[in-house]
Protein backbone atom coordinates (compact mmCIF):
# COMPACT_ATOMS: atom_id res chain seq x y z
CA UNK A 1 0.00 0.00 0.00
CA UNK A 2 1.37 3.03 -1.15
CA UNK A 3 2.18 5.95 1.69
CA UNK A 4 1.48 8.81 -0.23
CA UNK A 5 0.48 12.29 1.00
CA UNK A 6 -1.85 14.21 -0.34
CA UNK A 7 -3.34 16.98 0.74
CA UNK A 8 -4.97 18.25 -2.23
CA UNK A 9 -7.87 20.28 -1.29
CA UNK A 10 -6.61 22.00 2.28
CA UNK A 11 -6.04 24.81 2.89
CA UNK A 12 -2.45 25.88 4.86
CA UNK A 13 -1.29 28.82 7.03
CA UNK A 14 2.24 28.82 7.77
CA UNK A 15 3.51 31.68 10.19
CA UNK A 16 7.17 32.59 9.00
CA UNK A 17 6.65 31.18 5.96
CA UNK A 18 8.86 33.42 3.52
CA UNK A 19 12.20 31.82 4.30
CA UNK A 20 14.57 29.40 6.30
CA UNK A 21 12.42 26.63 7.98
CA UNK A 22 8.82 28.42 7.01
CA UNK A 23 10.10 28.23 2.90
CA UNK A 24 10.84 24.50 3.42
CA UNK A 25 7.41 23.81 5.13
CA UNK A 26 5.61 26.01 2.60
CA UNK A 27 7.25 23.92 -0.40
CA UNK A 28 6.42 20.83 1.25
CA UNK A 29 2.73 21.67 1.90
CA UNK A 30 2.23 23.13 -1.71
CA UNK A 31 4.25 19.48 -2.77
CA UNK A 32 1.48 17.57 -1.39
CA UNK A 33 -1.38 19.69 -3.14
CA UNK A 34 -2.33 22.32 -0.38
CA UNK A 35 -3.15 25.85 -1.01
CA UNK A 36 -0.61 27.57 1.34
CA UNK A 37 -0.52 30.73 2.91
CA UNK A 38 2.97 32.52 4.03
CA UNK A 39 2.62 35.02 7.13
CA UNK A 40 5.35 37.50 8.03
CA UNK A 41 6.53 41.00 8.43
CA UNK A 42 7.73 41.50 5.55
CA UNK A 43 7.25 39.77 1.51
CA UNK A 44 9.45 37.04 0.59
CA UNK A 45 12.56 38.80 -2.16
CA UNK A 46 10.71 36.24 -4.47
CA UNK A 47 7.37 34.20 -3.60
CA UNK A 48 8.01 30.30 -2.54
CA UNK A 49 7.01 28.39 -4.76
CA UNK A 50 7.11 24.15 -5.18
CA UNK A 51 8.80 21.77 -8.06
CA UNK A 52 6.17 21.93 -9.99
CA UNK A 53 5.83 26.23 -10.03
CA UNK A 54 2.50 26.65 -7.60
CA UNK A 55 3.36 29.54 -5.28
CA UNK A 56 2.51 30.48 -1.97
CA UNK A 57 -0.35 33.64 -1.18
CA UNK A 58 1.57 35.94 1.08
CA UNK A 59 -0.33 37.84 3.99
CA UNK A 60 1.54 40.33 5.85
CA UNK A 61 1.27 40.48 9.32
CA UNK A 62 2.98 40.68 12.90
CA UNK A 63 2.14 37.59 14.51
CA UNK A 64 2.62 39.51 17.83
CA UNK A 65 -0.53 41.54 17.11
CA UNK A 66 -3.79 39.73 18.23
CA UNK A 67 -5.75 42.19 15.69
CA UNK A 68 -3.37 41.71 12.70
CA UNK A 69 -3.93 38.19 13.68
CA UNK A 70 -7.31 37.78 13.61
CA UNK A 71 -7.79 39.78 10.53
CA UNK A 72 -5.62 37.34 8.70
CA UNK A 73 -7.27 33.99 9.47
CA UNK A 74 -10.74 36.43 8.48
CA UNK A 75 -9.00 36.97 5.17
CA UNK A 76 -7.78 33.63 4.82
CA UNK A 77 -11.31 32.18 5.45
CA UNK A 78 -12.80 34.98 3.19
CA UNK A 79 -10.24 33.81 0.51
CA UNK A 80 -10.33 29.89 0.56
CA UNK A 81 -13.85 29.27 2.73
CA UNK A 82 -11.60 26.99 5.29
CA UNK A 83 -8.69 26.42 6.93
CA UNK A 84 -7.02 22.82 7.84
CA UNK A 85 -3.21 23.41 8.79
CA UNK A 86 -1.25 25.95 10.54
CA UNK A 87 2.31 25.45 11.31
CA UNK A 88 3.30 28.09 13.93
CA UNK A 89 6.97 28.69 12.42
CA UNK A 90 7.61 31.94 12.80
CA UNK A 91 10.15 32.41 15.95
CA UNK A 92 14.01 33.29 16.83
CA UNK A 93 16.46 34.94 19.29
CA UNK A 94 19.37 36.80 19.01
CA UNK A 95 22.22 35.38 21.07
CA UNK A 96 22.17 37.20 24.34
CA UNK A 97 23.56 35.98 27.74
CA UNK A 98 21.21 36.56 30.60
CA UNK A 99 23.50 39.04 32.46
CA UNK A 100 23.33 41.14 29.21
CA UNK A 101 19.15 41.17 28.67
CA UNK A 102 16.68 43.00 30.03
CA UNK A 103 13.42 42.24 31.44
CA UNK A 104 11.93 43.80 28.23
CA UNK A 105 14.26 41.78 26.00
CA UNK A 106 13.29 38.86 27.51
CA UNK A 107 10.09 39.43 27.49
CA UNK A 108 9.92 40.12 23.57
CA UNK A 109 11.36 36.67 22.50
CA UNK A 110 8.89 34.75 24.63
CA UNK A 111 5.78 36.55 23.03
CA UNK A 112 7.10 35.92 19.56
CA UNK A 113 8.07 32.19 20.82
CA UNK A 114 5.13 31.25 23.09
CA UNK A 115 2.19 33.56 23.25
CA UNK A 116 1.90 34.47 19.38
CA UNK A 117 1.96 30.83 18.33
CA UNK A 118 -1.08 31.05 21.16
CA UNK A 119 -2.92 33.81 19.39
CA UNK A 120 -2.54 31.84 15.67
CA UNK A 121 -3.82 28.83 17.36
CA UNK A 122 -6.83 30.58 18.53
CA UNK A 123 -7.46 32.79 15.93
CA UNK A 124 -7.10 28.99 13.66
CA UNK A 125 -9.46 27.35 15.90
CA UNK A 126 -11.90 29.73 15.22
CA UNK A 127 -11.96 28.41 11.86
CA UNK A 128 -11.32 24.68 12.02
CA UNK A 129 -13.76 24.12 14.80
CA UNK A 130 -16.43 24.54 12.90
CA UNK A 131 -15.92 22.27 9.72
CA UNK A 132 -16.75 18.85 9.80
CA UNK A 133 -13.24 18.03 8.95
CA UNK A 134 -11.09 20.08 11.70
CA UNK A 135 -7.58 20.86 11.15
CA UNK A 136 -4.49 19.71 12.20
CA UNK A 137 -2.28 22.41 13.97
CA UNK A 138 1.54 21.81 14.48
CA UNK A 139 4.29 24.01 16.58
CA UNK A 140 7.73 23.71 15.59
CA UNK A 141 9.70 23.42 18.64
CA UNK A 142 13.29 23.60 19.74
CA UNK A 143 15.92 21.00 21.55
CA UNK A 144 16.56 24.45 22.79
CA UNK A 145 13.45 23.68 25.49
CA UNK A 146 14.99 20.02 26.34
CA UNK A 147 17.78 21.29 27.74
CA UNK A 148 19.85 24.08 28.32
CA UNK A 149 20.39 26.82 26.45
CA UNK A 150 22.63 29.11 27.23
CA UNK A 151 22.77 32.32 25.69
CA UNK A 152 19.11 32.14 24.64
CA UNK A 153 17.12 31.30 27.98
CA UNK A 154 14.22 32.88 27.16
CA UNK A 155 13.85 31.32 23.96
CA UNK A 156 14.98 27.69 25.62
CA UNK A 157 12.28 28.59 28.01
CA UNK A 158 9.45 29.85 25.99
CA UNK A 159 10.02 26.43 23.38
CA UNK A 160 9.63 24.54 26.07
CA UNK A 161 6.64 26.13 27.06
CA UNK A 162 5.58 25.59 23.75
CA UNK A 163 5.70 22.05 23.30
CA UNK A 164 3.02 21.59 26.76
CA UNK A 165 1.41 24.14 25.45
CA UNK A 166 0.49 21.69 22.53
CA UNK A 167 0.26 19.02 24.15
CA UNK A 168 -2.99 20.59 26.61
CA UNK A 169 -4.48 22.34 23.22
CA UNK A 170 -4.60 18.21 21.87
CA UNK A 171 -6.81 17.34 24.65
CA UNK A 172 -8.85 20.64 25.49
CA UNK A 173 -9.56 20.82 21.09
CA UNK A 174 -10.07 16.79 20.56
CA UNK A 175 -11.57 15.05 18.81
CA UNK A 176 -11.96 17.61 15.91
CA UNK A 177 -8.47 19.65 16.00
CA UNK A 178 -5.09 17.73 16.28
CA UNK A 179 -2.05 19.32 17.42
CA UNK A 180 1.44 18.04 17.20
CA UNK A 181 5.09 19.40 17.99
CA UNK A 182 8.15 19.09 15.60
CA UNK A 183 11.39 19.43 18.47
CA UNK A 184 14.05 20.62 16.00
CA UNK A 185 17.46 20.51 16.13
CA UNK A 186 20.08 22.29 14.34
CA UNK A 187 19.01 23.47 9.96
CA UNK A 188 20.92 24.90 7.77
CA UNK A 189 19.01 28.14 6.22
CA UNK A 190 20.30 31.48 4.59
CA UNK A 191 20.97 32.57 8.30
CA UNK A 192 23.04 29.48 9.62
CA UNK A 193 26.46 31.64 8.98
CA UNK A 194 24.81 34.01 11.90
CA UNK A 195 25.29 31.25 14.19
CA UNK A 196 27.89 28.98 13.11
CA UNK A 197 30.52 30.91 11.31
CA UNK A 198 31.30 30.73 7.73
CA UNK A 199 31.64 27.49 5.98
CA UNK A 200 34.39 25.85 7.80
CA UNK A 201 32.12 26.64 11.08
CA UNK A 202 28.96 24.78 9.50
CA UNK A 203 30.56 21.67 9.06
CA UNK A 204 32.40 21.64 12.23
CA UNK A 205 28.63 22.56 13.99
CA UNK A 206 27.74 19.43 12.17
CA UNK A 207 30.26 17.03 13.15
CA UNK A 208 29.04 17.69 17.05
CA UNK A 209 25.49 15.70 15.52
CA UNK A 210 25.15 11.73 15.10
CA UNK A 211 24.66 11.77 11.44
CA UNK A 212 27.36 14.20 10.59
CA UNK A 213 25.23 17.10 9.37
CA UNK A 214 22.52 20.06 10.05
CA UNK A 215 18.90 19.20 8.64
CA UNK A 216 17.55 21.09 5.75
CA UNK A 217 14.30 23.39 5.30
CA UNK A 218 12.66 20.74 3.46
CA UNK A 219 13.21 18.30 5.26
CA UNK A 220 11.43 19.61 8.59
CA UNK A 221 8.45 20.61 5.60
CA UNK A 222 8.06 17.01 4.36
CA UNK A 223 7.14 16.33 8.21
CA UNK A 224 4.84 18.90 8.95
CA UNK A 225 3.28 17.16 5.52
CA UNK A 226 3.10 13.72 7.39
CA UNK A 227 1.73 15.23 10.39
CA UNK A 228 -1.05 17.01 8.53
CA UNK A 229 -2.22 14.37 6.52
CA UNK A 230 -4.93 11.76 7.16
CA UNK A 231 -1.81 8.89 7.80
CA UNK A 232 -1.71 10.52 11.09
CA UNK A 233 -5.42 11.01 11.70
CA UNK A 234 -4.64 9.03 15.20
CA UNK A 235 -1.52 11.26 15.95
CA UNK A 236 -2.12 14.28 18.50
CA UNK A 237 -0.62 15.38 21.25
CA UNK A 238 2.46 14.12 20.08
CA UNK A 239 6.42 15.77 20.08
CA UNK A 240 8.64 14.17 17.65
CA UNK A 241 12.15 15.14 17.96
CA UNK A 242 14.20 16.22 14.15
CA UNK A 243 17.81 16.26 15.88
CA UNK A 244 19.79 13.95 13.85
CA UNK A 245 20.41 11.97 16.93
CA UNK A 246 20.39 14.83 19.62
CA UNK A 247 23.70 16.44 20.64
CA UNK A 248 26.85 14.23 21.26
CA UNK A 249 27.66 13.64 24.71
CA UNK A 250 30.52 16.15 26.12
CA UNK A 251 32.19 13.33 27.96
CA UNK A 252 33.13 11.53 24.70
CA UNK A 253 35.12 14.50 23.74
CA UNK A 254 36.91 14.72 26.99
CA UNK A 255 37.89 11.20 26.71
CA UNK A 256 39.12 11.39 23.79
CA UNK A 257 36.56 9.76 21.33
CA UNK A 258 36.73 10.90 17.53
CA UNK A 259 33.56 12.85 16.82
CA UNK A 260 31.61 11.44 13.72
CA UNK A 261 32.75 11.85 9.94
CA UNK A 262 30.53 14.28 8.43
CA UNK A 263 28.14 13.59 5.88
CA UNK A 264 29.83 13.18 2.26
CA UNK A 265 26.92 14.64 0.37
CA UNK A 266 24.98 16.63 2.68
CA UNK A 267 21.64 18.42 0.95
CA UNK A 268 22.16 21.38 -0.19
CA UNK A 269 19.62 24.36 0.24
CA UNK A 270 16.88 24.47 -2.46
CA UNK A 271 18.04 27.79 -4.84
CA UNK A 272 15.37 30.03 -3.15
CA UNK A 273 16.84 29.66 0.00
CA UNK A 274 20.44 30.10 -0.81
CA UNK A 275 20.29 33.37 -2.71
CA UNK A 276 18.13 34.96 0.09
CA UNK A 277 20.19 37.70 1.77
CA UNK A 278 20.43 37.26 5.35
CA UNK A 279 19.75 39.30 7.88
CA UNK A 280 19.64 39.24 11.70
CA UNK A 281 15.44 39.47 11.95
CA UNK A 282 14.59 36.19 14.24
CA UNK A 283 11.14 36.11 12.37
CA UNK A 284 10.66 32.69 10.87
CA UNK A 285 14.88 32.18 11.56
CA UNK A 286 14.15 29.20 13.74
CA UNK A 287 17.52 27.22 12.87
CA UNK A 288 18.20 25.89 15.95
């Protein structure tokens, strides 16, 4: 029996969605036949589009404004008539050691990181709960709220209050709205050279994970795919972790135990990722 997805016919919100990790799950979603819609700030430099030349809508809007919120899932309703996935994507931090942040700083990443993937939820479950299909809503998390995370605490801390956060929205919304968490690990996007260094850095970033390499865009989109189609109709409440293995053990460096070979042919980013110029905006820069 064949395993495709196919979600021809849904429609898709995807917060972040004009680059890095957002681009990858918009191409993915568009892949399997949705009709996608990209949230952020600001446009995409060119609109994401899938293999086969369908492009995403783009909405612009500042996920930290309930209004601006709510007027987007209206127009996205108003648009398409329905709405069956949202992928809260949009996120980030700036690297900033506790001593060094301020209440207000602090303060700032955990709305973006916890409380606006709140208000898209609820602004989404306006929608979804009242088709006879429901909708499938999915957070994309952070090993960064497993363990910790030093120089981004608040963003550790908000991701990890993301992931319960899902997990009480899967029983409070059941049976009609699923919601699942992706717990990513380190993905190599247009900003990666903002946290790793140049080239050199990348690989070395990689070596430190089991199988030798940082994940790409697309491949935490062709997830978010699985997780919204009807293969995992029985899948909520649910964190699956996207690390590559997790983070070798410090010990094994200490005692002397080679860290792993990298990957000979790691992917490479999809063209419409690597020509994007970077820039040091944590909207929808979740790479870590």
């Amino acid at each position: 029996m064949a395993l495709d997805i196919d979600l021809s016919g849904r429609v898709a919100v995807v917060t972040g969605g004009t680059r890095g990790v957002g681009a990858g799950v918009v191409r993915a979603l568009l892949a399997a036949g949705a009709e996608v819609v990209a949230c952020a700030r600001r446009p995409p430099e060119r609109p994401v589009t899938a293999a086969d030349g369908r492009a995403a809508a783009f909405v612009p809007v500042d996920v930290r404004d309930p209004e601006a919120v709510a007027a987007c899932f209206d127009r996205v309703r108003a648009r398409h008539g329905r709405l069956d996935i949202l992928v809260n994507n949009a996120g980030g931090t700036p690297y900033r050691l506790l001593d060094d942040s301020s209440p207000q700083q602090a303060a700032r990443v955990v709305e973006l990181n916890l409380v606006a993937p709140l208000t898209a939820s609820l602004a989404a479950r306006a929608v979804m709960a009242r088709q006879p299909g429901g909708g499938s809503i999915i957070m994309i998390g952070s090993v960064s709220g497993t363990r910790p995370s030093p120089g981004s605490a608040a963003y550790g801390a908000a991701k990890a209050g993301l992931e319960n956060l899902a997990r009480t929205m899967a029983v409070e919304w059941a049976p009609h709205i699923r919601v699942n968490t992706l717990v990513v690990g380190m993905v190599r996007t247009e900003l990666s050279h903002l946290h790793y260094g140049d080239e050199a850095g990348v690989a070395a970033v990689g070596r430190t994970v089991p199988l030798g390499r940082l994940a790409t865009p697309d491949e935490i989109g062709e997830l978010c795919a699985f997780l919204a189609c009807d293969r995992c109709a029985y899948v909520s409440g649910a964190s699956l972790a996207v690390h590559g293995g997790g983070e070798r053990p410090a010990f094994l460096e200490a005692s002397g135990q080679p860290p792993v070979a990298p990957d000979p042919s790691p992917s490479p980013l999809p063209s419409s990722a690597a020509g994007t110029a970077a820039t040091a905006d944590p909207e929808g820069s979740d790479d870590r």
